[in-house]
Each structure stands twice: as structure tokens, then as C-alpha cells.
N, C-alpha and C. Protein backbone atom coordinates (compact mmCIF):
# COMPACT_ATOMS: atom_id res chain seq x y z
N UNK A 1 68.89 60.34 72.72
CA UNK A 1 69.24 60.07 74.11
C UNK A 1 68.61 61.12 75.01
N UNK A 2 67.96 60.67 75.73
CA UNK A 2 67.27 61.62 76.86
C UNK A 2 68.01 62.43 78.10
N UNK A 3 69.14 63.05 78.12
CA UNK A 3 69.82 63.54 78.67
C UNK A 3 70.51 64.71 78.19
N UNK A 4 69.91 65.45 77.18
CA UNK A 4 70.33 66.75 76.60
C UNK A 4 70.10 68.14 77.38
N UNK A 5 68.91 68.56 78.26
CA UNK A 5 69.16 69.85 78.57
C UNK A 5 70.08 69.70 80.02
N UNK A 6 70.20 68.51 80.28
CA UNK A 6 70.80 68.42 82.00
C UNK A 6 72.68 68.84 81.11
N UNK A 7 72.47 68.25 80.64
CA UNK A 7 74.18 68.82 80.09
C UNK A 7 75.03 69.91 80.13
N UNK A 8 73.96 71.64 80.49
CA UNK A 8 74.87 72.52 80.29
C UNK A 8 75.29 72.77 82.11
N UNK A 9 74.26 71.83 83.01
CA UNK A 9 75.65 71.76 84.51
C UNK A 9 76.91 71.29 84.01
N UNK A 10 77.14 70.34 82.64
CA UNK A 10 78.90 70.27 83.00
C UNK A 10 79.47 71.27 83.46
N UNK A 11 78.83 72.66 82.85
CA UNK A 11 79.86 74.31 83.11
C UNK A 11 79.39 74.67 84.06
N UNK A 12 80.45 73.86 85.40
CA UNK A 12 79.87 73.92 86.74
C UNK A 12 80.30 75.24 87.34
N UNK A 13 81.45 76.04 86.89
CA UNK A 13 82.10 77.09 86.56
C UNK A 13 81.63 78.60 86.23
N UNK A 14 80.68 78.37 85.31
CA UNK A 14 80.29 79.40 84.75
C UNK A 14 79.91 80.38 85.71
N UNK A 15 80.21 81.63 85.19
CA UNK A 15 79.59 82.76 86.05
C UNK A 15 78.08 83.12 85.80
N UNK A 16 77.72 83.79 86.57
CA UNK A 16 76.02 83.40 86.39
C UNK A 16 76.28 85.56 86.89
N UNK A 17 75.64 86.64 85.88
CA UNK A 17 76.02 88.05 86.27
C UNK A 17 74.51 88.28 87.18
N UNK A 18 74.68 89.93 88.09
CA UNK A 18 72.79 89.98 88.21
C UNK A 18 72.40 90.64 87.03
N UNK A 19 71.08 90.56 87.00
CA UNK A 19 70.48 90.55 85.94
C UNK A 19 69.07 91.79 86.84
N UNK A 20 68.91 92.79 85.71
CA UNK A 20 67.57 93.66 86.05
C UNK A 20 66.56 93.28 86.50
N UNK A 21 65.00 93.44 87.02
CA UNK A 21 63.73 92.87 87.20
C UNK A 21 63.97 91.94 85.94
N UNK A 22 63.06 91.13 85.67
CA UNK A 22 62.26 90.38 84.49
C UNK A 22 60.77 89.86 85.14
N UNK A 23 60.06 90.05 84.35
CA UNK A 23 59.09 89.00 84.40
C UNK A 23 59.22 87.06 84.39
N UNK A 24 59.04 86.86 85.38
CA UNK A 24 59.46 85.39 85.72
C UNK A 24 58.72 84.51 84.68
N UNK A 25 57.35 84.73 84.19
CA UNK A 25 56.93 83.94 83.38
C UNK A 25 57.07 83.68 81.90
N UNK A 26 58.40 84.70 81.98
CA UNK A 26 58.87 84.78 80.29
C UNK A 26 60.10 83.89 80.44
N UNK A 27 60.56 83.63 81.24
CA UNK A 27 61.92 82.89 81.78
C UNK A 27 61.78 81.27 81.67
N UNK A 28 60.71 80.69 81.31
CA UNK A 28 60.50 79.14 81.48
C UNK A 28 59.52 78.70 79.99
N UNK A 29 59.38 77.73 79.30
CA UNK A 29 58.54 76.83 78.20
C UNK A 29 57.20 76.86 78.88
N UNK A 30 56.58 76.85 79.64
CA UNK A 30 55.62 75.85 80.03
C UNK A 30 55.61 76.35 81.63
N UNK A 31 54.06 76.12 81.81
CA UNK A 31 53.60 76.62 83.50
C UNK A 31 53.14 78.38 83.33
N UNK A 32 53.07 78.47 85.13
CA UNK A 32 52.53 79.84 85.27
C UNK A 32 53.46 80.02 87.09
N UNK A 33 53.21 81.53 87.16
CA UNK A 33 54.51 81.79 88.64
C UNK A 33 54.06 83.10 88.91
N UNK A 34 53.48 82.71 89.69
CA UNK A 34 52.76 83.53 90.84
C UNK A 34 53.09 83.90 92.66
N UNK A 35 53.09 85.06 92.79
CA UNK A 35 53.56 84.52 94.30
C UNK A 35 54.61 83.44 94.93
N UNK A 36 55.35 83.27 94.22
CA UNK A 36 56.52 82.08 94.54
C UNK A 36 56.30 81.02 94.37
N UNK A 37 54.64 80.97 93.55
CA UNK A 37 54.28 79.56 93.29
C UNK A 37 54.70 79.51 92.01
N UNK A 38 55.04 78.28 91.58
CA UNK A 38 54.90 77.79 90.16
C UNK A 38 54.12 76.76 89.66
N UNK A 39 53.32 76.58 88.79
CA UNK A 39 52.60 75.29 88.42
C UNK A 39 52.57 75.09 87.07
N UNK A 40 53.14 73.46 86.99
CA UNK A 40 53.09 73.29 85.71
C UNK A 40 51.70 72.37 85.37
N UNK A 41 51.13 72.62 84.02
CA UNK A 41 49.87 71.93 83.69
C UNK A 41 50.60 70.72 83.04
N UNK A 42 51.12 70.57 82.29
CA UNK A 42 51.82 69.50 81.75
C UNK A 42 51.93 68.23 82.52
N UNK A 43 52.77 69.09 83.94
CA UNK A 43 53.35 67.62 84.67
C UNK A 43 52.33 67.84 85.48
N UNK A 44 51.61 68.77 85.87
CA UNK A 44 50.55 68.51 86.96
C UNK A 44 51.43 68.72 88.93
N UNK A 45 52.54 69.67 88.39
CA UNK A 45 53.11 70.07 89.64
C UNK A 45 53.10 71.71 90.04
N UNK A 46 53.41 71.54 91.46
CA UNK A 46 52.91 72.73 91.90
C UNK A 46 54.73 73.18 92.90
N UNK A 47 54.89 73.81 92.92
CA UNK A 47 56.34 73.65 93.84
C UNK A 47 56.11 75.47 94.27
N UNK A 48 56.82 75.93 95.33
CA UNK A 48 56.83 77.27 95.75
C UNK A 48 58.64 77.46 96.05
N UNK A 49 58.53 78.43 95.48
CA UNK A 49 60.32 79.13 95.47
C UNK A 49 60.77 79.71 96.33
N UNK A 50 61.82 78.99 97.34
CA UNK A 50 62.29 79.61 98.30
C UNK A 50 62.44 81.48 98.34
N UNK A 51 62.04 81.89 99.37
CA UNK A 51 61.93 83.28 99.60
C UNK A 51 63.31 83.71 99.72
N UNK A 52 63.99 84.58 98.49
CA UNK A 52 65.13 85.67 98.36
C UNK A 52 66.06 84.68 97.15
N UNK A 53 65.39 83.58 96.60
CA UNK A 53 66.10 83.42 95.56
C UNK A 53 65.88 83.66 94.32
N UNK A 54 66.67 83.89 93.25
CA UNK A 54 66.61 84.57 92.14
C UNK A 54 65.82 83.25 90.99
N UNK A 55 64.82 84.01 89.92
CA UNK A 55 64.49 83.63 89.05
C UNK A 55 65.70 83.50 88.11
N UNK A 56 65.91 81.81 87.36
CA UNK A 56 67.03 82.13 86.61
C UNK A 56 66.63 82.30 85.07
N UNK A 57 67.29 83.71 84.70
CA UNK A 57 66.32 83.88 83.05
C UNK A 57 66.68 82.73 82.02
N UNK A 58 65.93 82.86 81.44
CA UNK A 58 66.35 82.32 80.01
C UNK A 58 67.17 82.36 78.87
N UNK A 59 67.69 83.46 78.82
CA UNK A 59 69.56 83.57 78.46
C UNK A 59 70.09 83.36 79.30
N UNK A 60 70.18 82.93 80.65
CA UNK A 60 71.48 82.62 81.73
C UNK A 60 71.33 81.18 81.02
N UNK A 61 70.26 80.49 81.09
CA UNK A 61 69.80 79.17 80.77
C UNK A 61 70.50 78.47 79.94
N UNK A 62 70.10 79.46 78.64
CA UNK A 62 70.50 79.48 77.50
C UNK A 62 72.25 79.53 76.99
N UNK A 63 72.85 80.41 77.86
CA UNK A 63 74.48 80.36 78.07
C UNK A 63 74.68 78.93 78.53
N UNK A 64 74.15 78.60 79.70
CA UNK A 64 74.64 77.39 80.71
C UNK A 64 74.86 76.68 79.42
N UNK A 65 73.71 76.33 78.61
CA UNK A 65 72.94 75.21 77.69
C UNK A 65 74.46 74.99 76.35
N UNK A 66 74.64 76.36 75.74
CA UNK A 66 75.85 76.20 74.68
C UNK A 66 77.06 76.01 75.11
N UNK A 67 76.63 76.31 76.78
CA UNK A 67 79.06 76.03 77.33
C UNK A 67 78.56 74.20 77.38
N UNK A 68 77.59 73.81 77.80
CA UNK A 68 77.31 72.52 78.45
C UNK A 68 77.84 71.70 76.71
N UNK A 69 76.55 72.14 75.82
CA UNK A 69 76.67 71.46 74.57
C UNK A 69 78.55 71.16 73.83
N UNK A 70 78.82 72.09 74.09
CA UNK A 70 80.52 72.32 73.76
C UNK A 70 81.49 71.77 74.48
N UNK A 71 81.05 71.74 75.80
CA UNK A 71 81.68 70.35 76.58
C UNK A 71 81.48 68.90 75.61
N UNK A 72 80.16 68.83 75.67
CA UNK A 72 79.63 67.28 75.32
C UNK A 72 80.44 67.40 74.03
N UNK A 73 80.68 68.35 73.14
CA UNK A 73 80.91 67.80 71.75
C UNK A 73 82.36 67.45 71.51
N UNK A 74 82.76 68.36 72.05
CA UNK A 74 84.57 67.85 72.68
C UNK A 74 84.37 66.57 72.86
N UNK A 75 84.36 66.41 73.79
CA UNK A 75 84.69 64.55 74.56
C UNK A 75 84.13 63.48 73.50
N UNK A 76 82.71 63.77 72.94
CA UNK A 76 82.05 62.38 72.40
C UNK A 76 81.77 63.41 71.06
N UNK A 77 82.52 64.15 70.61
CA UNK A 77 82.15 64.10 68.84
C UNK A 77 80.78 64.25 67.82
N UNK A 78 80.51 64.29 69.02
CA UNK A 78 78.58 64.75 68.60
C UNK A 78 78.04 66.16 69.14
N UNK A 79 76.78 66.21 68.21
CA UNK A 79 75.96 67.55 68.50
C UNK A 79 74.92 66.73 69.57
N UNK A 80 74.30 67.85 70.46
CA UNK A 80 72.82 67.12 71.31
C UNK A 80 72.27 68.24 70.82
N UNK A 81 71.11 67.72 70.11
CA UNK A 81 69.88 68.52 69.57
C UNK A 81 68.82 68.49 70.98
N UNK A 82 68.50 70.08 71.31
CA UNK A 82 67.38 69.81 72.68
C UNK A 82 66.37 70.58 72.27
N UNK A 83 66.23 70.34 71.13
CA UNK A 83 64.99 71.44 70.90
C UNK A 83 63.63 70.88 71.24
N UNK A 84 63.69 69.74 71.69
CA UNK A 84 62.33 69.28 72.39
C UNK A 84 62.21 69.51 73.86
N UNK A 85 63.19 70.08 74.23
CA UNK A 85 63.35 70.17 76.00
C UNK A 85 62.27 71.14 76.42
N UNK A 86 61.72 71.02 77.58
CA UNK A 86 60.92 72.29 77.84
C UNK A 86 61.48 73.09 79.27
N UNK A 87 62.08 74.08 79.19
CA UNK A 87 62.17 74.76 80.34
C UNK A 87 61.50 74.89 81.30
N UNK A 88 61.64 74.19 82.64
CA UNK A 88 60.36 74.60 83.15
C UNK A 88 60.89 75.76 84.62
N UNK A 89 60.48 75.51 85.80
CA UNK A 89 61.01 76.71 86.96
C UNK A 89 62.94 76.54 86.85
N UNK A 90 63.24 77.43 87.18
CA UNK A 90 64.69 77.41 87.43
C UNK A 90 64.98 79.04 88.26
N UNK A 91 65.76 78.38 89.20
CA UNK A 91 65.95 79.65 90.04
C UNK A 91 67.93 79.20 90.79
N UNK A 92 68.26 80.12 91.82
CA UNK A 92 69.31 80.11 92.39
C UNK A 92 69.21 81.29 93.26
N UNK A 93 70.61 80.57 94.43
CA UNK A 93 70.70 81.38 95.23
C UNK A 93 72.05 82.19 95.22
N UNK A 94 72.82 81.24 94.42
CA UNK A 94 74.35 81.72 93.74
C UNK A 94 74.63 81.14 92.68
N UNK A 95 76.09 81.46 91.96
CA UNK A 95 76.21 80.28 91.16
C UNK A 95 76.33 79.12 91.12
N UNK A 96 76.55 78.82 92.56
CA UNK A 96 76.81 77.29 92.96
C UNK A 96 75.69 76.54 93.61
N UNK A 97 74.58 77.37 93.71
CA UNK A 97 73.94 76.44 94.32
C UNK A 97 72.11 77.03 93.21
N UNK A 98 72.34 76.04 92.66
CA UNK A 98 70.83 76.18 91.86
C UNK A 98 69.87 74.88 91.54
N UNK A 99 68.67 75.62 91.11
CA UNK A 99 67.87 74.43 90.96
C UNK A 99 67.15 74.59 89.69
N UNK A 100 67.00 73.48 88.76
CA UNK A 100 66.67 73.64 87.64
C UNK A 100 65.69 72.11 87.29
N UNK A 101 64.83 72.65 86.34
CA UNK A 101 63.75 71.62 86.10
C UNK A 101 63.43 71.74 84.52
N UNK A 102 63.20 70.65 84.00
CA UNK A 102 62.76 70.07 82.85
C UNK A 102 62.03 69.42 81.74
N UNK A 103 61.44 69.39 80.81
CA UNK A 103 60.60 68.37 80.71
C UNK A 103 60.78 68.08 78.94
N UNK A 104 59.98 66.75 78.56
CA UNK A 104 60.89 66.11 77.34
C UNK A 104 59.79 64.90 77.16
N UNK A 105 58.96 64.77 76.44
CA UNK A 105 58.20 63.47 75.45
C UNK A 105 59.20 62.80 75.60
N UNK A 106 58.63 61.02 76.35
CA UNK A 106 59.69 60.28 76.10
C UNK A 106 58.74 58.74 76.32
N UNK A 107 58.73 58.13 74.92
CA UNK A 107 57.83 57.39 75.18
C UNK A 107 58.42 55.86 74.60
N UNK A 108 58.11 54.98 75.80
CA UNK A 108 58.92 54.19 76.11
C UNK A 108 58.82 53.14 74.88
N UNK A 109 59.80 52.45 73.87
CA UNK A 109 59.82 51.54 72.77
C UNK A 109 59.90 50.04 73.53
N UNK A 110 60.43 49.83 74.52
CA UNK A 110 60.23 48.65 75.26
C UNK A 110 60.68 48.55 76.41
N UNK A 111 60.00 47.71 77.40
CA UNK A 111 59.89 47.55 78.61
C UNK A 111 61.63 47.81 79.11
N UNK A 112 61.44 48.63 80.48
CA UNK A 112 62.95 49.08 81.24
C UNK A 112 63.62 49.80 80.22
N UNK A 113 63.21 50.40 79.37
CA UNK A 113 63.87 51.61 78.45
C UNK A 113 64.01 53.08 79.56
N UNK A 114 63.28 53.16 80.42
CA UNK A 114 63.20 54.19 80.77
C UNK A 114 64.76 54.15 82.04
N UNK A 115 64.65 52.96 83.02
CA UNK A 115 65.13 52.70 83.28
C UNK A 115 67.13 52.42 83.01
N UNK A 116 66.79 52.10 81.87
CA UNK A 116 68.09 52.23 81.31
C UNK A 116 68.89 53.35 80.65
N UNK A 117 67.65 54.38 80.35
CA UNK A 117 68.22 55.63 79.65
C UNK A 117 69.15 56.35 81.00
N UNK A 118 68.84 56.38 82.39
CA UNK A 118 69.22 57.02 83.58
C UNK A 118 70.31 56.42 83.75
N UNK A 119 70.64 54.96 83.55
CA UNK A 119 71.78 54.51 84.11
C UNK A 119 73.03 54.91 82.51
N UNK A 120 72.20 55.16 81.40
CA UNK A 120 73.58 55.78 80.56
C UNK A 120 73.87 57.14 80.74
N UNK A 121 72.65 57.76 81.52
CA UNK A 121 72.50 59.63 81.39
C UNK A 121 73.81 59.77 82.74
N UNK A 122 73.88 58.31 83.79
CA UNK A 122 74.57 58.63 84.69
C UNK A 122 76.35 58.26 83.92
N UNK A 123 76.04 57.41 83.18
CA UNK A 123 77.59 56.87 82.82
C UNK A 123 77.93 57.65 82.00
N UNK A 124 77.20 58.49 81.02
CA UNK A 124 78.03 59.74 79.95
C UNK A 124 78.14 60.69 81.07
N UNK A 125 77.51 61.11 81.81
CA UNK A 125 77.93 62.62 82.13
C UNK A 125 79.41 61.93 83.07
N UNK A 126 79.87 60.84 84.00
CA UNK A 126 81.08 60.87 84.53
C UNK A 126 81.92 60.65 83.48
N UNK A 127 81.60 59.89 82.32
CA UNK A 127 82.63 59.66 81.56
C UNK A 127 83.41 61.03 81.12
N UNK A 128 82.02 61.70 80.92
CA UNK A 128 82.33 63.36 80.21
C UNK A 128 82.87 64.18 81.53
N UNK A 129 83.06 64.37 82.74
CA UNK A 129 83.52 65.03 83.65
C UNK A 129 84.91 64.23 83.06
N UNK A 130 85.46 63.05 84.14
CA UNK A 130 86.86 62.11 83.76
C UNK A 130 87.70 62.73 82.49
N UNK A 131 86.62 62.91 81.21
CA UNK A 131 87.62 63.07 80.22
C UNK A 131 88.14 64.69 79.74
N UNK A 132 87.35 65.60 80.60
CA UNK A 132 87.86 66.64 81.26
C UNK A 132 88.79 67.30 81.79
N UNK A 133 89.01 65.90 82.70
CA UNK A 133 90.10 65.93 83.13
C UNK A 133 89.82 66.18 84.97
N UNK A 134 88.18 66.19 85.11
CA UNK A 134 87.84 66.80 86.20
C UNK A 134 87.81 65.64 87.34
N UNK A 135 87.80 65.80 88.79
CA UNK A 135 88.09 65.17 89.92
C UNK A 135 86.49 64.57 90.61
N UNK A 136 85.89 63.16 90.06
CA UNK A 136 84.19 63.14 90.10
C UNK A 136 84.41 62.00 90.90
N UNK A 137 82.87 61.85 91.49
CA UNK A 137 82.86 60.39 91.94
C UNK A 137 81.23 60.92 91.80
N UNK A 138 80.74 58.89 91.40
CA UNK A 138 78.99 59.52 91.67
C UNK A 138 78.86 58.60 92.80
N UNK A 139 77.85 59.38 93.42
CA UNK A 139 76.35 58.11 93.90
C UNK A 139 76.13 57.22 93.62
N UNK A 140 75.28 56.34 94.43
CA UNK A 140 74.79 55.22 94.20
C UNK A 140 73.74 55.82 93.95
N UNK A 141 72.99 55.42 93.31
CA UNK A 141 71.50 55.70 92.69
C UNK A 141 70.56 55.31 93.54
N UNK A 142 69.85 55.69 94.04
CA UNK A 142 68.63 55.48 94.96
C UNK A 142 67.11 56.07 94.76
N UNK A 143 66.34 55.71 94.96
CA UNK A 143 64.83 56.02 94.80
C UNK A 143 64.44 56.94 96.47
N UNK A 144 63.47 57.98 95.75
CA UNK A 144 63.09 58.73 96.38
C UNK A 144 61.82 59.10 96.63
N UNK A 145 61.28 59.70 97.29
CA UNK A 145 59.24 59.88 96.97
C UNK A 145 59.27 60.88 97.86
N UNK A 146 58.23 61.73 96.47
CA UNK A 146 58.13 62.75 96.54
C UNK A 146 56.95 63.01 96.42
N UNK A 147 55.74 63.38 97.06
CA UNK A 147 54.52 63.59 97.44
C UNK A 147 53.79 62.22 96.56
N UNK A 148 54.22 61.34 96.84
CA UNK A 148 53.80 59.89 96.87
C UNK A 148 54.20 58.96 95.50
N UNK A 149 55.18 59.98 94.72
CA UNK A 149 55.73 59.32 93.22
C UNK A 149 57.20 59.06 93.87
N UNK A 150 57.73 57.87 93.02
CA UNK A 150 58.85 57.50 93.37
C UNK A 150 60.01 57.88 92.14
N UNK A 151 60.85 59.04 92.58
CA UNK A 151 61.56 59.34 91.82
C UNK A 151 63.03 58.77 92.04
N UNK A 152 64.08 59.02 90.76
CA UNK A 152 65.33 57.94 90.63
C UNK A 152 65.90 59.05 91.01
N UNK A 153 66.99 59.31 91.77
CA UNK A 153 67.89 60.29 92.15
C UNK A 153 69.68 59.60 91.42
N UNK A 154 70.19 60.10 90.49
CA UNK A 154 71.30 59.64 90.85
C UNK A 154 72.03 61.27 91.26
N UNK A 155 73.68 61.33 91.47
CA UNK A 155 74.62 62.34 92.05
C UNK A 155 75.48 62.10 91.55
N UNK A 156 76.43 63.18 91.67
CA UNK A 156 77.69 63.22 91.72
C UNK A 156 78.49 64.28 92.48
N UNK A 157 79.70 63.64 93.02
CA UNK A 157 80.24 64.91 93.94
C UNK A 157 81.57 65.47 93.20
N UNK A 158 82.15 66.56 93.02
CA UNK A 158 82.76 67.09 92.35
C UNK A 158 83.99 67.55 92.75
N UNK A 159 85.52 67.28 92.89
CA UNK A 159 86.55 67.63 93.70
C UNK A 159 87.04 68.86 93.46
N UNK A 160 88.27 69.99 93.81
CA UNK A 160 88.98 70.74 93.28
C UNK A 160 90.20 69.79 93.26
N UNK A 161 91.39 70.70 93.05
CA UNK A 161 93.12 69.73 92.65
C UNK A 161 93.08 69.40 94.15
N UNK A 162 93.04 69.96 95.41
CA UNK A 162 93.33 69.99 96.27
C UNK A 162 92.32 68.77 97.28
N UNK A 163 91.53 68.22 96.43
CA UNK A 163 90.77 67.39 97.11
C UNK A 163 89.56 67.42 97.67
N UNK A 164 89.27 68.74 98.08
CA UNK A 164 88.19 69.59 98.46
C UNK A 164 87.21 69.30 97.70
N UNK A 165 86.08 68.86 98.09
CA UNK A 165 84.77 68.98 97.56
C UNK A 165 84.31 70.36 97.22
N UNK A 166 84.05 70.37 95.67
CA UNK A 166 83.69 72.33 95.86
C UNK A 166 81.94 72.20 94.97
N UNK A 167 81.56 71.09 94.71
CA UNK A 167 80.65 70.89 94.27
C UNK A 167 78.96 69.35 94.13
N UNK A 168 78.12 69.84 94.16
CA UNK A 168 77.94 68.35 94.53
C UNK A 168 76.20 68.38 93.54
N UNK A 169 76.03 67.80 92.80
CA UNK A 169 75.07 67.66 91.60
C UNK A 169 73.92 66.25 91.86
N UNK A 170 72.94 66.51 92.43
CA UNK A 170 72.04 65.50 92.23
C UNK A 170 70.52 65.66 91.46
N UNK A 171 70.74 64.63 90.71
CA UNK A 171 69.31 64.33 89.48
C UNK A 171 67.89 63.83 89.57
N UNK A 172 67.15 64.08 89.59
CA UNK A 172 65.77 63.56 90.46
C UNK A 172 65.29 63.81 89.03
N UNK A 173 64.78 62.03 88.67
CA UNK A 173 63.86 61.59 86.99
C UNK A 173 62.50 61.02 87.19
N UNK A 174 61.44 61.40 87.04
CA UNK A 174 60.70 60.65 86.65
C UNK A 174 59.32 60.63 85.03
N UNK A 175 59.29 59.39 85.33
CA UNK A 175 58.79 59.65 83.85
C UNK A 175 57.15 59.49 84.06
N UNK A 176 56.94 60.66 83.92
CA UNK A 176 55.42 60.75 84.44
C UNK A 176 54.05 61.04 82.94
N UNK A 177 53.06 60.30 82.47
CA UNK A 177 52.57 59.96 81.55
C UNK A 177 53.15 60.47 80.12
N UNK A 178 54.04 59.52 79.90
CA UNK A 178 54.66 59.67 78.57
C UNK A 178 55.82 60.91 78.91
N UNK A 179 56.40 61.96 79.84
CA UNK A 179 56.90 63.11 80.01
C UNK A 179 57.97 62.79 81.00
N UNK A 180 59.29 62.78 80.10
CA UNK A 180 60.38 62.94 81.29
C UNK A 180 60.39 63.80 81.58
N UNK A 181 60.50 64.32 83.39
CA UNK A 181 60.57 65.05 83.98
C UNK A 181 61.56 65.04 85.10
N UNK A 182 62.76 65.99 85.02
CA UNK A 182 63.99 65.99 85.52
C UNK A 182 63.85 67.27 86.70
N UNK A 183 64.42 67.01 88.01
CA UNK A 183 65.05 68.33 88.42
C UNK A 183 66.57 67.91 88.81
N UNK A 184 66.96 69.16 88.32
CA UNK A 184 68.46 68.83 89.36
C UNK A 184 68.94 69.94 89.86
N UNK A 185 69.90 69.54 90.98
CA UNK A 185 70.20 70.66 91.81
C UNK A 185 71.65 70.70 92.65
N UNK A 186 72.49 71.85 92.19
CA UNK A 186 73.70 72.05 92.50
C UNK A 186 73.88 72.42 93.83
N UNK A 187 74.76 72.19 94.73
CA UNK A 187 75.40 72.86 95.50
C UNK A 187 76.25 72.66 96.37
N UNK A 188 77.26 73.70 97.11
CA UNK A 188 78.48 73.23 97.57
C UNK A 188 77.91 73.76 99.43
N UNK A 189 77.00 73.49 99.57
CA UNK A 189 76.55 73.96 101.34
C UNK A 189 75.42 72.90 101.14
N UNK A 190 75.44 72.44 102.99
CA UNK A 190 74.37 71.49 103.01
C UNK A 190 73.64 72.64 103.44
N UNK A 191 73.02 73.71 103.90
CA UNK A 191 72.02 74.64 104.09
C UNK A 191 71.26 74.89 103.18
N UNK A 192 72.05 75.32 101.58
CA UNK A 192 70.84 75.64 100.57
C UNK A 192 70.94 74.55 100.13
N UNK A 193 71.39 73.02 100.27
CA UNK A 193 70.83 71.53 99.92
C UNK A 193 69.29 71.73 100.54
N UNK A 194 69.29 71.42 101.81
CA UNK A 194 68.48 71.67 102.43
C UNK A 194 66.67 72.72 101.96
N UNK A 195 67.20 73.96 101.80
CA UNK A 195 66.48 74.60 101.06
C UNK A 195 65.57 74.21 99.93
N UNK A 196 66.42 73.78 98.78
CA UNK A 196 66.10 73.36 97.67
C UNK A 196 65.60 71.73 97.96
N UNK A 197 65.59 71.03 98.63
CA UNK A 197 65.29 69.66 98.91
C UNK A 197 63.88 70.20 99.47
N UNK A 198 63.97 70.67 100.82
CA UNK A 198 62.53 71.56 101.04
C UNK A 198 61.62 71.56 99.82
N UNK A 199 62.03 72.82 99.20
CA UNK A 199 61.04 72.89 98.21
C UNK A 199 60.53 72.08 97.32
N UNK A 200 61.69 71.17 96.88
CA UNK A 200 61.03 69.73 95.84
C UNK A 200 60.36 68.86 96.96
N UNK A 201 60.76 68.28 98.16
CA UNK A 201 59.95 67.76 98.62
C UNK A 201 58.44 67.75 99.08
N UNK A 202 58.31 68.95 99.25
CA UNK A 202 56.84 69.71 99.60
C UNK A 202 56.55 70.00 98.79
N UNK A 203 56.88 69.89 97.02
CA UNK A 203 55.93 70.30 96.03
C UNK A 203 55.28 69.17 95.94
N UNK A 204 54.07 69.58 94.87
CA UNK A 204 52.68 68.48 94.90
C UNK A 204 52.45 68.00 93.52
N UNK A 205 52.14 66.94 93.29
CA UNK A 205 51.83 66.34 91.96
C UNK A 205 50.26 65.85 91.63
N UNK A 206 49.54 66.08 90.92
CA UNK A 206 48.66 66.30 90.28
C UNK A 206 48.68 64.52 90.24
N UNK A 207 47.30 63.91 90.69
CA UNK A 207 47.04 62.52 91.19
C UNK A 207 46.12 61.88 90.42
């Protein structure tokens, strides 16, 4: 099932500590990050990282990834093997508001497979919030374009007990030659929505 590294946002919670310098290009699978640019050769994208937000390392990643997996195995009784996932940019501006990107061989066995994997990637992860016990509602799923590719966005918005929206998660898929390619991006302010929408929107794809 094509929905394994997006899994460790279930631990919408988690604390995220600061962390020393690192070298940013040890922090991701795949690409190069330069000057706030990042480019991946793979997907043939280019995106630039909002100025004063943090590179997110690869053990923060890596934490998110085993609280996420341990969610999933609770609820549905299974392991998700992601050892094909490829890390690609991931950064933040807090713990609540981050942006993370992906990539994953995914090559289609028959027509609208691709299509259909998004609409179960959207129905396990609410099922798996609900049986949580947590307060969700999603989106309607809508199409988006993004320097002239049309990507699937689905969401979800996330309650506290009190009703309060304290969280809000949207998924941007596309499956670009043979390569699912995911970003998604947390947050509880429409300002760093904004931000992070910026930057995916004005990144560039390789034509």
C-alpha cells in the first residue's frame, strides 16, 4: 500500500527538540540543497525554503516515522514496511507547522490504480485518527496545479476535546514517471499555510 512514510504525521503531538548546525544534505535520500534551494534529480523538482525555517534532520524524521508506525499497528494489526520511501526536503517552522516530501516506485498494475490507492491512503489514515479516539473531519479531495502538473490534494482538519481546531494536514500526490511523489503539510495558522503553499506553488518541475 502506498501510504507508508506519510503515516508518522499521525504523531501530530510529538515534540520536535532544537537540534545543533547539521549539514542539510545529510538530512534527506535523494537531491542536493544549496542556498535554500533544493533539487531533486529523480522527480526533476526544484523548490526554495522559506527564509528562517529549520531543516528537519533525519532522526527527527526518523522518530516522527516509529511513533507514526506504532500508531498504524495498534489500530490495523499490521507492520508498514517503508524501506522503499525516499526522504526527500523536509523542513519546519514549529512543531505544528511543517512541510515534508517524499518519494516511492509505484508502478501502476492497472488502469485508475493510482487513483484509487489516494482514495484508500485518505480512508485508512481517518479510519486510523477515529479509532484513536481523535476529533477528524477530511476534505473533499480536489485537484491542484502546480507549475503546470495537476496534483490530488486530499486534507484533514483535526479538533481538540473542546472543539477547537488545533490542527490541519493537507496531502499533495502525484505520480510522476513511474514515482509517487507526496508533499504534505501541517499547520494550525493560515500565515505559515500560506508560506509553505508559497513555496510548493512556485517550485518548478522538470518538463
Amino acid at each position: 500500500m502506498q501510504f507508508k512514510k506519510i503515516l508518522f504525521f499521525l504523531c501530530i503531538c510529538v515534540s520536535v527538540n532544537a537540534c545543533k548546525e547539521v549539514d542539510p544534505n545529510k538530512q534527506f535520500d535523494e537531491g542536493n540543497y544549496k542556498d535554500q534551494l533544493y533539487v531533486s534529480k529523480e522527480i526533476g523538482w526544484q523548490l526554495k525554503v522559506p527564509k528562517g525555517w529549520e531543516i528537519i534532520t533525519k532522526s527527527q524524521k526518523d522518530d516522527y516515522s516509529q511513533k507514526g508506525k506504532k500508531v498504524f499497528k495498534d489500530v490495523h494489526d499490521m507492520d508498514v514496511d517503508d524501506s522503499s520511501v525516499k526522504d526527500l526536503i523536509a523542513f519546519k517552522k514549529d512543531k505544528y507547522n511543517i512541510f515534508l516530501s517524499n518519494s516511492e516506485s509505484f508502478k501502476e498494475t492497472y488502469e485508475g490504480e493510482w487513483k484509487e490507492s489516494s482514495a484508500n491512503l485518505k480512508s485508512i489514515l481517518y479510519d486510523t485518527y477515529k479509532s484513536k479516539g481523535i476529533n477528524v473531519d477530511s476534505m473533499a479531495t480536489i485537484t491542484e496545479r502546480i507549475d503546470g502538473l495537476d496534483f490530488e490534494r486530499i486534507g484533514f482538519v483535526i479538533y481538540g476535546s473542546d472543539g477547537e481546531v488545533i490542527l490541519n494536514q493537507l496531502y499533495y500526490r502525484k505520480l510522476i514517471n513511474g514515482v509517487a511523489f507526496n508533499v504534505i503539510l501541517n499547520y494550525n495558522n493560515e500565515k505559515d499555510k500560506r508560506i509553505m503553499q508559497d513555496a510548493l506553488f512556485s517550485s518548478k518541475f522538470r518538463k
